[in-house]
Every structure is written in structure tokens, then in C-alpha cells.
Protein backbone atom coordinates (compact mmCIF):
# COMPACT_ATOMS: atom_id res chain seq x y z
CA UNK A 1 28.35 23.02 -16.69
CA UNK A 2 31.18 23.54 -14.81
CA UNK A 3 32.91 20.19 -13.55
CA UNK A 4 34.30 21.30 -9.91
CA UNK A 5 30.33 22.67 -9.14
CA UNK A 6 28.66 19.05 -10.48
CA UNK A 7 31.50 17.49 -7.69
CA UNK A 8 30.21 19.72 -5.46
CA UNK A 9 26.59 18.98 -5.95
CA UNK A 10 26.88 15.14 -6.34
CA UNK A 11 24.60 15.13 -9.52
CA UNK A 12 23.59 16.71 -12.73
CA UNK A 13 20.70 17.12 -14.70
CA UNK A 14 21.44 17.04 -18.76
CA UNK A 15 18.45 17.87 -21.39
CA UNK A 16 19.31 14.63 -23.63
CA UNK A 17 17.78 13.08 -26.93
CA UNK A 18 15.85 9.49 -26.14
CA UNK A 19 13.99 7.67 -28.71
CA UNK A 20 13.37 10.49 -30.41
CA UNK A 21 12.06 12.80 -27.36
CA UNK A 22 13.99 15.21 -25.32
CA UNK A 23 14.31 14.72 -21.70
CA UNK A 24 16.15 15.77 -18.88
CA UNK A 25 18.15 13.12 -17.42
CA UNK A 26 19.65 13.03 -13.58
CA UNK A 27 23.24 11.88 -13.42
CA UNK A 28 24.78 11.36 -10.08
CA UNK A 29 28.25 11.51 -9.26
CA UNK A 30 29.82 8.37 -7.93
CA UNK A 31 33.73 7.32 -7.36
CA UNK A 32 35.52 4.35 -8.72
CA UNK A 33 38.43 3.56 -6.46
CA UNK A 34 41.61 2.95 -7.93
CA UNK A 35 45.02 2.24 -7.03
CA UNK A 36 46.29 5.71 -7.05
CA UNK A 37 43.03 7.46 -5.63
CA UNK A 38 39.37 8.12 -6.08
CA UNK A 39 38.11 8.84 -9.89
CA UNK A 40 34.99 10.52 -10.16
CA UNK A 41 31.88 9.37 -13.58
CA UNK A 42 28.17 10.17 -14.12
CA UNK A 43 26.22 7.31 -13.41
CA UNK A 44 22.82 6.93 -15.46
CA UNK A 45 20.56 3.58 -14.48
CA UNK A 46 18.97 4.25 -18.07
CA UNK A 47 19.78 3.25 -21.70
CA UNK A 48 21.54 6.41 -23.36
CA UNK A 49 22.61 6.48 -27.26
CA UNK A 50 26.06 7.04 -27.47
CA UNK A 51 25.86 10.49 -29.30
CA UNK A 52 24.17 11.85 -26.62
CA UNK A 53 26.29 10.09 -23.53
CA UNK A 54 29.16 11.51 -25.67
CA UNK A 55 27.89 15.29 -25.66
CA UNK A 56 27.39 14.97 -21.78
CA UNK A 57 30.94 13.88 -21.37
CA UNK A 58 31.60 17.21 -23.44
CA UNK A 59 29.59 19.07 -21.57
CA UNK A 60 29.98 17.88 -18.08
CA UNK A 61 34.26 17.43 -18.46
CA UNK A 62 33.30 13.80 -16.88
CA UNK A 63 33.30 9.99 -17.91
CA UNK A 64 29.42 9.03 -18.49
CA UNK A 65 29.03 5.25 -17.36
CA UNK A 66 25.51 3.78 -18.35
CA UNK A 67 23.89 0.91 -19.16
CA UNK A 68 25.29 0.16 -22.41
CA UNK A 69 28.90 1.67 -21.31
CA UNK A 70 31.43 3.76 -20.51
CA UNK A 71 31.53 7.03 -22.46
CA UNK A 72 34.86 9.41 -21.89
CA UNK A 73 35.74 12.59 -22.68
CA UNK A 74 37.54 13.00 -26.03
CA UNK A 75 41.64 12.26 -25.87
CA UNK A 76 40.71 11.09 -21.99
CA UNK A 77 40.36 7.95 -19.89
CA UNK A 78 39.91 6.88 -16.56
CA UNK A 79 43.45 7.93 -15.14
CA UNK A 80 43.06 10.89 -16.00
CA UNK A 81 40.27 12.13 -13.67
CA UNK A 82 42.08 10.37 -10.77
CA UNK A 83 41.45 12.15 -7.41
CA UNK A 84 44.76 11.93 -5.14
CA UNK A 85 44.48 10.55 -1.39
């Protein structure tokens, strides 16, 4: 997916691998404010392995933030997504 058109839309829907069984997952699109602007993640409520929070970030171009943590695109971190004001 394209990452400008999942800003747009506010959320994404990944098909990911959980306990074994595919699923499609909804990830919305929230903003962590920072000192130099707005930086946009995926936010999933749910328990993800990190394989598969890793292949959304390489699908989606976005940092994955879930229960059991932050997942970032590879060579990437937070500053890097940063929004400016």
C-alpha cells in the first residue's frame, strides 16, 4: 500500500499471520507529537508477532506500534517520519 493514501484514509487493513491463522487486521493511523512536528505509526490494540508487525512496516512505509512494541521500518526511526508544522 501506498503510504500518502493510508494518511489519507486514517487506517489500514493488513492480511497478517496470528497463532497460526491468517487474519486481516485494522490499523489506524495516529500521531505522536514531537518537538519538531507531528510523526505519524499504525496503532494495533492486539498482540502481533514481530515477523509479521515487521512485514507491515515493509509494506505500509510506517512505524507499527502494538502491544508488545514498536516495530520500524528497516534503517528508520521515529525522526524520520516527522511531519513539519
Amino acid at each position: 500500500m501506498d503510504t500518502q493514501f493510508i494518511l489519507r484514509q486514517g487506517k489500514a487493513v493488513f492480511r497478517v499471520n496470528r497463532a497460526g491463522m491468517y487474519q486481516r487486521m485494522t490499523f489506524l493511523v495516529k500521531y505522536e507529537e514531537m518537538p519538531e512536528g507531528k510523526s505519524p505509526y499504525l496503532l494495533s490494540e492486539k498482540f502481533l508477532e514481530p515477523a509479521e508487525a515487521m512485514k507491515v512496516c515493509a509494506q505500509s512505509g510506517l512505524p507499527v506500534f502494538t502491544k508488545n512494541g514498536r516495530f520500524f521500518p528497516a534503517g528508520k526511526g521515529m525522526a524520520d517520519f516527522i511531519i513539519k508544522q
